[in-house]
Protein backbone atom coordinates (compact mmCIF):
# COMPACT_ATOMS: atom_id res chain seq x y z
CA UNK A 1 0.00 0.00 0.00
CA UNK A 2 3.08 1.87 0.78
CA UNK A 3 4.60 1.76 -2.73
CA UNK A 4 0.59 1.67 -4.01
CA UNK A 5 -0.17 5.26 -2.30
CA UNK A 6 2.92 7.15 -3.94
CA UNK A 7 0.85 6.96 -7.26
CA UNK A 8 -2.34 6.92 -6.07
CA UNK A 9 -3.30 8.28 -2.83
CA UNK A 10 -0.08 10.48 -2.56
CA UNK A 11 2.77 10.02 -0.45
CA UNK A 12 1.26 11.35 2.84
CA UNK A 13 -1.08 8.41 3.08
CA UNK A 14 2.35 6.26 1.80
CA UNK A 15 4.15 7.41 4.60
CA UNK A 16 0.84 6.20 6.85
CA UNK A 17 1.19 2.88 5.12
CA UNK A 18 4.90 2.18 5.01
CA UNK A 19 5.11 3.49 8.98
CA UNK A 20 2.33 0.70 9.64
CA UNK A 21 3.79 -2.08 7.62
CA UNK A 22 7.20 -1.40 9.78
CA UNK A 23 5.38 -1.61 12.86
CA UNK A 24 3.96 -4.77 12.02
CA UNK A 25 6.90 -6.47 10.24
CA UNK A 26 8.93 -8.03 13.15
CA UNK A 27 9.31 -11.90 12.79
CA UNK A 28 12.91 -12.67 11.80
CA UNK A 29 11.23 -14.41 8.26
CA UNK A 30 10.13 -10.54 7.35
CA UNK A 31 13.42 -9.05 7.19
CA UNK A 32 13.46 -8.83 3.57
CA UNK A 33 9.52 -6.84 3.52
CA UNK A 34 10.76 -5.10 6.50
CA UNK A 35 13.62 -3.41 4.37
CA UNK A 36 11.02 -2.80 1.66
CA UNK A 37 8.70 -1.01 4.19
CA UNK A 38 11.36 1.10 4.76
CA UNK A 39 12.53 1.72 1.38
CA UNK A 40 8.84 2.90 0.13
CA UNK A 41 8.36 5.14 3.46
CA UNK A 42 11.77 6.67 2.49
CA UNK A 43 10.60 6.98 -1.17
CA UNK A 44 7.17 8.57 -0.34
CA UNK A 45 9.18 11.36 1.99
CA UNK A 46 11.48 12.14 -0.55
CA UNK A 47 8.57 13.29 -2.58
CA UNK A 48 7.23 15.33 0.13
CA UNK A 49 10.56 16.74 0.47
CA UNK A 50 11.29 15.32 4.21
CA UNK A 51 14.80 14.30 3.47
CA UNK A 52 16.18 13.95 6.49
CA UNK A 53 13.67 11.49 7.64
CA UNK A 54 14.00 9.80 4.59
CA UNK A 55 17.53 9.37 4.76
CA UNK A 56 16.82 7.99 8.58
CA UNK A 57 15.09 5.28 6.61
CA UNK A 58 17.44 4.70 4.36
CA UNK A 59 20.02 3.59 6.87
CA UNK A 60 17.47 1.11 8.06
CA UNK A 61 17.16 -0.23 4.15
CA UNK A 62 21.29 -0.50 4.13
CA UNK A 63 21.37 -2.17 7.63
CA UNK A 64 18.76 -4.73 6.34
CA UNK A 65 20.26 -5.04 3.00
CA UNK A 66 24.08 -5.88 4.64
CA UNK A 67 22.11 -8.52 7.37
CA UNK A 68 20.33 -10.33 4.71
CA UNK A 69 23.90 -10.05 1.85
CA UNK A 70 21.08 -8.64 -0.58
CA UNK A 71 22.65 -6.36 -3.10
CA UNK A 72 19.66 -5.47 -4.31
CA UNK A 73 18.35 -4.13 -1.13
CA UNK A 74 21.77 -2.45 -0.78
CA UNK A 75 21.50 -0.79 -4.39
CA UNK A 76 18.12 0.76 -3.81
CA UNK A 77 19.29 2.47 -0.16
CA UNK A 78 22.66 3.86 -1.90
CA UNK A 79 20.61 5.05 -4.74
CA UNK A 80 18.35 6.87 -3.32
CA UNK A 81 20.81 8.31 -0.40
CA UNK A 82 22.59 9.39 -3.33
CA UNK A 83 19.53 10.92 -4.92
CA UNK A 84 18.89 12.94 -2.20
CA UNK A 85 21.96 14.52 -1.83
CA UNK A 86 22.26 15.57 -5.58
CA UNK A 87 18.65 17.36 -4.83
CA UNK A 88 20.28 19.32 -2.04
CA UNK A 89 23.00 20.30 -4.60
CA UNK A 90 25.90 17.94 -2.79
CA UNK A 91 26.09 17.07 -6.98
CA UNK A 92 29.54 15.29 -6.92
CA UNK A 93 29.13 13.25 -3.64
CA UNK A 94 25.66 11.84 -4.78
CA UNK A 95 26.84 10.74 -7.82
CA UNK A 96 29.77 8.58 -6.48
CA UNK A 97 27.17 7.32 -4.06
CA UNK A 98 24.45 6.62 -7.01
CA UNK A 99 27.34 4.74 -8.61
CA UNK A 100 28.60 2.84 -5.73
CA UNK A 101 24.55 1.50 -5.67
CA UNK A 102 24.83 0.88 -9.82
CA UNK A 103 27.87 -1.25 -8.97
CA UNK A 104 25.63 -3.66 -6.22
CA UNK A 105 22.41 -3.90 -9.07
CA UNK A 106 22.57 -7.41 -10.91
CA UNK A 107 19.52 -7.81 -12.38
CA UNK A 108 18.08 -5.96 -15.18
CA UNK A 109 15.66 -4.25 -13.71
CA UNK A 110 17.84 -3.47 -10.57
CA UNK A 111 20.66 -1.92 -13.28
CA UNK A 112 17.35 0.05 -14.70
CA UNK A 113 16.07 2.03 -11.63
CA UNK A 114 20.03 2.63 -10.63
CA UNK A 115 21.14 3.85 -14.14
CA UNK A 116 18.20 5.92 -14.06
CA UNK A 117 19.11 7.23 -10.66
CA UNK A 118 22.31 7.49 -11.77
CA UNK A 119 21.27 9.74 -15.24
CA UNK A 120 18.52 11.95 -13.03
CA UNK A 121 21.96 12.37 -10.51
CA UNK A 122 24.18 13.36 -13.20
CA UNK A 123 21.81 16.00 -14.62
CA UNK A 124 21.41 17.38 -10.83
CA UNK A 125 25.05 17.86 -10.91
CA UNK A 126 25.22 19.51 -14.18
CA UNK A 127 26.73 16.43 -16.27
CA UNK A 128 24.96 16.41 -19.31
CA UNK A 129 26.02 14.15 -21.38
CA UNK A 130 26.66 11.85 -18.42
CA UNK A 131 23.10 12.04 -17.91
CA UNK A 132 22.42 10.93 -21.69
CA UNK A 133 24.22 8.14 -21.55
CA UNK A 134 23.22 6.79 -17.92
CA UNK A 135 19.27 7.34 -19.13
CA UNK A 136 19.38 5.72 -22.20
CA UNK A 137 21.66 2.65 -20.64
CA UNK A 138 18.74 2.41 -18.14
CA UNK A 139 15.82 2.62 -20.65
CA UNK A 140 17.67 -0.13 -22.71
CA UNK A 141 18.12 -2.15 -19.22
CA UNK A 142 14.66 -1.81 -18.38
CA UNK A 143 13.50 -2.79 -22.24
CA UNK A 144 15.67 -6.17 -21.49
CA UNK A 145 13.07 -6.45 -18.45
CA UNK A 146 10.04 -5.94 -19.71
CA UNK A 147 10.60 -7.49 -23.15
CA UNK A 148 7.47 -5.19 -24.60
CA UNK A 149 5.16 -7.13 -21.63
CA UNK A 150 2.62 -5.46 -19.14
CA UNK A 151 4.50 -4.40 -15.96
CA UNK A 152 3.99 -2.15 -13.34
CA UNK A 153 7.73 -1.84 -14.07
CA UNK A 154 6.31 0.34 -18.16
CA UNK A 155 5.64 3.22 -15.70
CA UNK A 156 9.51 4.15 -15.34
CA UNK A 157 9.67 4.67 -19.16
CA UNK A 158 7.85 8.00 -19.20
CA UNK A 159 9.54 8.76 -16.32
CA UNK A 160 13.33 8.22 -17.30
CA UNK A 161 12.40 9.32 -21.03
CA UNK A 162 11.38 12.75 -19.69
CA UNK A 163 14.10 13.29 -17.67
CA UNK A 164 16.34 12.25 -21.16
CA UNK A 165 14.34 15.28 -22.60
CA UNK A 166 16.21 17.56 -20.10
CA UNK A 167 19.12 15.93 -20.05
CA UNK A 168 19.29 16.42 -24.53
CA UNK A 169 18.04 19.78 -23.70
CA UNK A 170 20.97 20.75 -21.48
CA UNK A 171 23.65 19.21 -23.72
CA UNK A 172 22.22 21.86 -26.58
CA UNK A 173 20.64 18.84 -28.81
CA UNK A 174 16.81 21.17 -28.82
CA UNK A 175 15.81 18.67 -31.69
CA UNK A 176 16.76 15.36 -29.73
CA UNK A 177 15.10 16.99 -26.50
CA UNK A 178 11.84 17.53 -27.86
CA UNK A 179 11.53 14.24 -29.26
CA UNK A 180 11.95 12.12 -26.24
CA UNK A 181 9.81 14.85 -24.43
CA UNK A 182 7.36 14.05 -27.24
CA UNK A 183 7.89 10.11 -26.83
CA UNK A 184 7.50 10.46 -22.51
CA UNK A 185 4.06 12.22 -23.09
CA UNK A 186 2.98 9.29 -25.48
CA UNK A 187 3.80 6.61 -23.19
CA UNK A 188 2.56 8.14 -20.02
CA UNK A 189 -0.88 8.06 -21.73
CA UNK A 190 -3.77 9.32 -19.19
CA UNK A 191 -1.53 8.82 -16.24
CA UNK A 192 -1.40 12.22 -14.59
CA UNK A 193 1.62 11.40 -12.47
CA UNK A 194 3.85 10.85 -15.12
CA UNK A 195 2.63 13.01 -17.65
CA UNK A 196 3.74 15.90 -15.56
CA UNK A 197 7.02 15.17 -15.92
CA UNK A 198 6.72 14.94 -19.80
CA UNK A 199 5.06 18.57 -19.36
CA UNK A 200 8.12 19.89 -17.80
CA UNK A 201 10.33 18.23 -19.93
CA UNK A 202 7.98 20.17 -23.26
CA UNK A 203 7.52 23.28 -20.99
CA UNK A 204 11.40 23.40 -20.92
CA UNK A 205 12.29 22.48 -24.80
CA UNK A 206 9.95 25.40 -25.78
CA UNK A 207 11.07 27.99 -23.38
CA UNK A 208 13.70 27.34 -25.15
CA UNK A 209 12.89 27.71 -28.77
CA UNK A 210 11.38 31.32 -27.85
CA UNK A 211 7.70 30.00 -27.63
CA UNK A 212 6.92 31.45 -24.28
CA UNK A 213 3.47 30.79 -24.33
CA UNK A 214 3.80 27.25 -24.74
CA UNK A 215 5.88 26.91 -21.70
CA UNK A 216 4.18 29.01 -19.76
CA UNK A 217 1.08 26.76 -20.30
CA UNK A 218 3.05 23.58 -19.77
CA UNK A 219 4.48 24.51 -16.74
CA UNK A 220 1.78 25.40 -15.62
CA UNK A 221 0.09 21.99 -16.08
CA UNK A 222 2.78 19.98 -14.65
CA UNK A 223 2.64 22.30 -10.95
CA UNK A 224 -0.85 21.94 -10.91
CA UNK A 225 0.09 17.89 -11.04
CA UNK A 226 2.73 17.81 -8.81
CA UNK A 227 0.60 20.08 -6.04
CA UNK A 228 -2.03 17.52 -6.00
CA UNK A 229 0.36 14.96 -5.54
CA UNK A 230 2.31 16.47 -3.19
CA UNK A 231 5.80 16.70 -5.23
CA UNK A 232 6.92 19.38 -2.53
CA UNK A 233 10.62 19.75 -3.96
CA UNK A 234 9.40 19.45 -7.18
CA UNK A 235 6.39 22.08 -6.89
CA UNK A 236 8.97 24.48 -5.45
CA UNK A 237 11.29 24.25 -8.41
CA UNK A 238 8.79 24.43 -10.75
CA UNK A 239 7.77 27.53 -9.83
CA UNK A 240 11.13 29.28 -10.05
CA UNK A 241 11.23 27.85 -13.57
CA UNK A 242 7.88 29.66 -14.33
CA UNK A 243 9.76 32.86 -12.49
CA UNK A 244 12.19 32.93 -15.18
CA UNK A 245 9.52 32.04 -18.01
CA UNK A 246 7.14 34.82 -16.99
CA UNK A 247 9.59 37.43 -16.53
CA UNK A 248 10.81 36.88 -20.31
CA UNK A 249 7.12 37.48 -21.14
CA UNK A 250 7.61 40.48 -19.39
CA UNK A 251 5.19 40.28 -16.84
CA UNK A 252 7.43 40.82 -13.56
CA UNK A 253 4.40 40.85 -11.11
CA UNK A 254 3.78 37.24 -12.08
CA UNK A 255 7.30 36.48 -11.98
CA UNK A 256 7.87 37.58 -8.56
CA UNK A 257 4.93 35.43 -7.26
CA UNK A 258 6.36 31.97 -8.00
CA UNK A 259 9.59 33.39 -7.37
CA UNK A 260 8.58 34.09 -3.94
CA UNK A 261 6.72 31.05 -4.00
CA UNK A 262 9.90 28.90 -4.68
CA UNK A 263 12.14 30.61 -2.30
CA UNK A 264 9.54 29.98 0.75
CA UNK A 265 8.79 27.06 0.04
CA UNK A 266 12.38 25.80 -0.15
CA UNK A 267 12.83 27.71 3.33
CA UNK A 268 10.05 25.22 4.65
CA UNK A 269 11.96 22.63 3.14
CA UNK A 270 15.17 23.62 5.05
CA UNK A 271 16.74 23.33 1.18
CA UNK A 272 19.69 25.86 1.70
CA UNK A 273 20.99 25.13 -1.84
CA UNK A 274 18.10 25.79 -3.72
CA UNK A 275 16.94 29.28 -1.19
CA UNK A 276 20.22 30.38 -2.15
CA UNK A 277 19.87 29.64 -6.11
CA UNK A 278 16.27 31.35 -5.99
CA UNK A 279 17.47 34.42 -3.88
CA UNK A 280 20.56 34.67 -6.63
CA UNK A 281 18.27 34.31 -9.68
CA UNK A 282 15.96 37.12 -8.50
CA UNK A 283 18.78 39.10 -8.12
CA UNK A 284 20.00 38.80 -11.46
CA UNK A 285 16.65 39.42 -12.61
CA UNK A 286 16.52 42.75 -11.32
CA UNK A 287 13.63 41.23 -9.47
CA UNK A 288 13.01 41.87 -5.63
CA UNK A 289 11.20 38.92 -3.73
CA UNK A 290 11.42 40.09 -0.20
């Protein structure tokens, strides 16, 4: 329900589940679920942006994963440790960390979700074409998986695709980006979740080809998204990039309200990387946010 409720229900309620599947988890047989209770509590408060609790969780994950010698386990508590610090801007020490859970992944879909961990850390840390090549190693890795079948698994392909969009955006290649952007809103279909991603991902590509409109309005549509589902880092980041979008439409007033938004929200997030990158953008806007 845990894992079920990220998608769903949103991570609040996953949080509720994973803390009660812990609680309940404590015959020596459940060692293995135990670690996975942990693992989806730590995933759902990454989302809401609680990283410190989630890394407390994590260290529960690698403790169970070194018990039980499951790499796997192992993999998915370094990746995600790793994650987080790349979202606090520690870009360089995530990655190693990201890698060091790529390195424990043996199967294919284990080498999937840390490849893509790896890619999405790479592009945190400004490594562009890095990120291309982790992303499309882990799209390949989790084609091998699926082998074209239904899987819960055919969710992380809209996911990982969108985040190639960026990735091929931020190496320069504005053609290559807004294809896979184009591809991740295909395959996420109806699925609001991930189709927010492949909004960014299009908001982004035409900010950048001047069309200001167009990125305004798909930016726009993926915060609505990720406020519902309570994407907390992510809904604060989007609205600094619809800052930067609205003030090259000219309209400052606008521009200053999600840049406010962002910094505030980052404050509540105790994000001291991202307060500070807000706070210097504004400046060099000309824009005041106080």
């Amino acid at each position: 329900m845990a894992r079920e409720s990220f998608y769903l229900t949103g991570p609040l309620q996953g949080v509720k589940y994973g803390q009660r599947a812990v609680a309940r988890l404590t015959a020596p047989a459940d060692r293995w679920w135990l670690g996975q209770a942990h693992w989806y509590t730590a995933w759902n408060l990454i989302s809401l942006g609680e990283y410190a609790s989630a890394l407390d969780e994590l260290v529960e994950v690698s403790s169970i994963g070194h018990a039980l010698g499951d790499s796997g386990t192992q993999s998915d508590a370094a990746c995600a440790t790793g994650w987080i610090m790349t979202l606090r801007g520690e870009g360089e020490a995530g990655v190693e960390i990201i890698e060091r859970g790529v390195a424990l992944a043996k199967s294919p879909l284990g080498r999937a979700k840390a490849l893509g961990f790896l890619g999405i850390g790479h592009l945190e840390a400004g490594n562009a074409s890095a990120a291309v090549s982790r992303l499309e190693e882990a799209i390949r890795n989790l084609e091998v998986f699926t082998g074209g079948r239904p899987s819960r698994y055919n969710q992380l392909f809209p996911y990982f695709t969108a985040y190639l969009a960026e990735a091929k955006l931020f190496q320069g290649d504005r053609d290559g980006a807004r294809a896979a952007a184009l591809n991740a809103e295909k395959m996420a279909g109806s699925a609001e979740w991930w189709l927010a991603y492949a909004h960014r991902a299009l908001g982004k590509v035409a900010w950048a080809a001047g069309d200001l409109d167009e990125a305004a309005a798909r930016l726009s549509r993926a915060l609505a998204t990720f406020v519902a589902i309570e994407a907390r880092n992510t809904v604060a980041r989007t609205h600094a990039l619809l800052g930067e979008v609205h003030h090259a439409r000219g309209d400052k007033t606008t521009a200053v309200t999600h840049l406010r938004e962002a910094r505030d929200r980052f404050e509540r997030l105790d994000v001291t990387y991202w307060v500070e990158r807000v706070t210097t953008l504004a400046d060099r806007l000309g824009l005041s946010i106080d």
